[in-house]
C-alpha atoms as a PDB file:
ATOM      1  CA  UNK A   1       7.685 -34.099 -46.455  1.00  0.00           C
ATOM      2  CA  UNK A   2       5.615 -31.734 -44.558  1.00  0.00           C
ATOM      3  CA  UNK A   3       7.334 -33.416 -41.149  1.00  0.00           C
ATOM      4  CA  UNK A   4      10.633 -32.848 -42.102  1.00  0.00           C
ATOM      5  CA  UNK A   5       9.688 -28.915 -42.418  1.00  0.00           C
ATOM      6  CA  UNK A   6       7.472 -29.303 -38.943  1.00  0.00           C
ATOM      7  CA  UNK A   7      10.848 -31.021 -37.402  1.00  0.00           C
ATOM      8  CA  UNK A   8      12.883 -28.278 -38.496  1.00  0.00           C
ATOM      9  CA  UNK A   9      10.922 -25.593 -37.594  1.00  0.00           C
ATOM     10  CA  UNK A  10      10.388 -27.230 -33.552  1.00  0.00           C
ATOM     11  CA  UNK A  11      14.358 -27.504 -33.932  1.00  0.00           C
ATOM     12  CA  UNK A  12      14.840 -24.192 -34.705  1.00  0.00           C
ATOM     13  CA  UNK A  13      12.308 -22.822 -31.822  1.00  0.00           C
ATOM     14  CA  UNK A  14      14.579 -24.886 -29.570  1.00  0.00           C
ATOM     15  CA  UNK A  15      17.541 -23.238 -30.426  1.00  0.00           C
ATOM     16  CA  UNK A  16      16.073 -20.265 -30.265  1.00  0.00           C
ATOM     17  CA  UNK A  17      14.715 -20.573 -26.875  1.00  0.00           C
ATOM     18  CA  UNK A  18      18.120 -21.953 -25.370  1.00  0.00           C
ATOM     19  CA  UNK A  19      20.847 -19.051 -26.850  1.00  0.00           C
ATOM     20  CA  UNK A  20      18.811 -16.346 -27.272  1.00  0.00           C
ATOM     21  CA  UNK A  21      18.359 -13.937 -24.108  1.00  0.00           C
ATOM     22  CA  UNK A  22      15.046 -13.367 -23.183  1.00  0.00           C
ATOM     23  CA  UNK A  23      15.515  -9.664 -22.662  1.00  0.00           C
ATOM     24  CA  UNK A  24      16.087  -9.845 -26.341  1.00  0.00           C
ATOM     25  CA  UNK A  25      13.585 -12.412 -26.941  1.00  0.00           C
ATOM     26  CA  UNK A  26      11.115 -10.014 -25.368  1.00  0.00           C
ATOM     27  CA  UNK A  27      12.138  -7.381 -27.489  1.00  0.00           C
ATOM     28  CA  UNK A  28      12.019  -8.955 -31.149  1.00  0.00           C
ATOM     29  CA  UNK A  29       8.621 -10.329 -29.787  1.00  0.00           C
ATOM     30  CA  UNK A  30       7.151  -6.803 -29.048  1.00  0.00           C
ATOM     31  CA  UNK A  31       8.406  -5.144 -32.206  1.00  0.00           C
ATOM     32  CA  UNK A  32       6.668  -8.241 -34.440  1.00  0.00           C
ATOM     33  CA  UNK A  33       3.568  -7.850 -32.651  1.00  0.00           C
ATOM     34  CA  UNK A  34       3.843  -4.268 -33.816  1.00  0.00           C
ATOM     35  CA  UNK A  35       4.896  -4.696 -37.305  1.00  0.00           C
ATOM     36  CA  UNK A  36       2.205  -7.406 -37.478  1.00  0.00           C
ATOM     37  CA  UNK A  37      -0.329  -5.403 -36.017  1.00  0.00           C
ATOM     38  CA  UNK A  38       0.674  -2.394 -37.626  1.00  0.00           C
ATOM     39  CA  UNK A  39      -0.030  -4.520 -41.383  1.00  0.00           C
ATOM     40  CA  UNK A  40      -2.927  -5.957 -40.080  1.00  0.00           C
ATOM     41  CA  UNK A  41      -4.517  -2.643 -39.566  1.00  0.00           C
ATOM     42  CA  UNK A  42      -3.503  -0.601 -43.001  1.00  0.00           C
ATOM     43  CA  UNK A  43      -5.069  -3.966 -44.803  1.00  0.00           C
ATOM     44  CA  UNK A  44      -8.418  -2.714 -44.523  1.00  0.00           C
ATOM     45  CA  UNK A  45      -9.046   1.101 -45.684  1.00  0.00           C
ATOM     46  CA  UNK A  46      -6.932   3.410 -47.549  1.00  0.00           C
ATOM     47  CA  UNK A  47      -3.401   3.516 -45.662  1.00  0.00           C
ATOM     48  CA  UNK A  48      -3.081   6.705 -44.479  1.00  0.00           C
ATOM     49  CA  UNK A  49       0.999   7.211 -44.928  1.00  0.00           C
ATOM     50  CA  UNK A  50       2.896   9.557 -42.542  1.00  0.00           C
ATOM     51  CA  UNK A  51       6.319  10.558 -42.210  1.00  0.00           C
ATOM     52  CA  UNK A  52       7.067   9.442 -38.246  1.00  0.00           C
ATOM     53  CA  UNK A  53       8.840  12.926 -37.926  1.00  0.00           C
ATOM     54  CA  UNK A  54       6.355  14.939 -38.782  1.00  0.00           C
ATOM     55  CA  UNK A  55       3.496  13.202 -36.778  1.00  0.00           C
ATOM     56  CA  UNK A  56       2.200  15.221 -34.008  1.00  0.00           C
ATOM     57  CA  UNK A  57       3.373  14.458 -30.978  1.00  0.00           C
ATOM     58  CA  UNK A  58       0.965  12.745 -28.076  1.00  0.00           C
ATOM     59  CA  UNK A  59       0.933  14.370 -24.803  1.00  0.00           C
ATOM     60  CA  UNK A  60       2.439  12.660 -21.728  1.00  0.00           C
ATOM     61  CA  UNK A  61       0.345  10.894 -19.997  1.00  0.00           C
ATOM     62  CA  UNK A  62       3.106  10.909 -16.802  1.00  0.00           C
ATOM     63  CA  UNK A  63       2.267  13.092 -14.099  1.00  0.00           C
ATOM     64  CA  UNK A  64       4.897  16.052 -13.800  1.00  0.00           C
ATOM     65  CA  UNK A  65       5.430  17.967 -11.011  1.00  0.00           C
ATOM     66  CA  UNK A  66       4.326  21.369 -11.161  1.00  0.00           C
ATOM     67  CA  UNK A  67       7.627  23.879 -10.577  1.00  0.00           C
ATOM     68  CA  UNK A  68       7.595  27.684 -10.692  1.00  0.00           C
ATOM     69  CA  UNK A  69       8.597  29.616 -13.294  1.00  0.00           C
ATOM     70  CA  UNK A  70      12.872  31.306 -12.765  1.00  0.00           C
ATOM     71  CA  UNK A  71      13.313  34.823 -13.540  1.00  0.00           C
ATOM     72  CA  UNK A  72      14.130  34.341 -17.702  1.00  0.00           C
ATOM     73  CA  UNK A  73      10.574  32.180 -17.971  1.00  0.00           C
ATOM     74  CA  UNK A  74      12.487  29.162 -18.567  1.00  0.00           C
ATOM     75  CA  UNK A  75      11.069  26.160 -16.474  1.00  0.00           C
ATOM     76  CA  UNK A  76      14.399  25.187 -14.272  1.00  0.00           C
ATOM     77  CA  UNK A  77      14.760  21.895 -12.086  1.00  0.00           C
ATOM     78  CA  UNK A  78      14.364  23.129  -8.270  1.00  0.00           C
ATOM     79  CA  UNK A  79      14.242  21.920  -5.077  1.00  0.00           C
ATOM     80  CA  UNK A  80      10.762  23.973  -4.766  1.00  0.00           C
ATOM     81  CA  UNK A  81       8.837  21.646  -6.819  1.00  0.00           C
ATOM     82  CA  UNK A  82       9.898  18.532  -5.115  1.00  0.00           C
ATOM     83  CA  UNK A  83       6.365  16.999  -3.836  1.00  0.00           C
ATOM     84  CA  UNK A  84       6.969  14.267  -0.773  1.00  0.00           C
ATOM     85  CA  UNK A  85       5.539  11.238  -1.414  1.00  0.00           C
ATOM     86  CA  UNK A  86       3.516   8.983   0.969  1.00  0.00           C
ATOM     87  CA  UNK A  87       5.287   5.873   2.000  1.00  0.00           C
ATOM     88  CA  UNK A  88       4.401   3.125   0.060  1.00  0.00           C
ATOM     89  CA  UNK A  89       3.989   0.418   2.865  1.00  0.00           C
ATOM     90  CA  UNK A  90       2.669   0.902   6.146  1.00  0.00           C
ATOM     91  CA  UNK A  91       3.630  -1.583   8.951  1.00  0.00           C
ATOM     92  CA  UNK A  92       1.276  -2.329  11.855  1.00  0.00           C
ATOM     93  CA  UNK A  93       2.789  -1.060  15.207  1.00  0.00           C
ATOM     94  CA  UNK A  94       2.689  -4.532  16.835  1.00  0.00           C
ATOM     95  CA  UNK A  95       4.952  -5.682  13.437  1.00  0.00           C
ATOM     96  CA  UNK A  96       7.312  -2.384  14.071  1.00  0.00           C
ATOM     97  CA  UNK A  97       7.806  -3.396  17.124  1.00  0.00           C
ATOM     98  CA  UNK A  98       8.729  -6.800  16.457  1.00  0.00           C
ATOM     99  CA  UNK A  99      11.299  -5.350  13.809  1.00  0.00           C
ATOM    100  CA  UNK A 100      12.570  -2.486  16.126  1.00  0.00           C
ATOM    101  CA  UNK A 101      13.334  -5.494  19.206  1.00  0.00           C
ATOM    102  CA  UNK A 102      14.927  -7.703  16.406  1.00  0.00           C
ATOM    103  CA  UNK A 103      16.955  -4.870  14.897  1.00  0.00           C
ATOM    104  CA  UNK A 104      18.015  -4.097  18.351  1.00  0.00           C
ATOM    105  CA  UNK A 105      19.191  -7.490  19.368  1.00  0.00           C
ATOM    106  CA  UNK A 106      22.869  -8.112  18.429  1.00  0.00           C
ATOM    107  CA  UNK A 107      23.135 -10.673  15.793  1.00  0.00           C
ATOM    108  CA  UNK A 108      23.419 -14.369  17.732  1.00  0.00           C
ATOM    109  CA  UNK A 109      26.458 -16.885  16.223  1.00  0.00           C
ATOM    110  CA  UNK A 110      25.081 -20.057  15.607  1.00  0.00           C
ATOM    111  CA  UNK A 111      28.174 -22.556  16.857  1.00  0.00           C
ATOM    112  CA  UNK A 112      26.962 -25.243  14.699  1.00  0.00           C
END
């Protein structure tokens, strides 16, 4: 009897994998984990039970760009505290060269 349920059970992962989206998939997965880990961890000690709204708040851990303070103290979005940021990939000059004579070249028609 215990195949039947072992059948059913591979059937049903099947269908799963084959109509559900994996964005979604991804998503159910992650907040299981959670809830699993989440139970895993009050199991031991005395639960310590929050409301999620009043929990404090972490800091960011993003980086923020530091922006001066307007005239009414409010912190405003401004062009001043724009930072520019270094390039993220750096090509050899032989390679821009090679890219700079191919760019330059006027695309070729194959007559094939």
């Amino acid at each position: 009897m215990k195949w039947v349920f072992a059948i059913l059970l591979a059937g049903g992962l099947a269908y799963a994998v084959s109509s559900v989206p994996p964005r979604t998939a991804a998503r159910i997965a992650a907040r299981a984990l959670r809830a699993s880990w989440d139970w895993v961890a009050s199991v031991g000690a005395k639960a310590i039970r929050e409301d999620p709204a009043r929990a404090p708040r972490r800091a960011s851990r993003k980086a923020q760009a530091a922006s001066p303070q307007s005239e009414t103290g409010r912190r405003g979005a401004s062009r001043e505290g724009i930072v520019p940021q270094p390039p993220k990939e750096t090509l050899h000059p032989a390679d821009r060269a090679a890219l700079d004579s191919l760019l330059a070249e006027p695309a070729r028609a194959d007559s094939r």
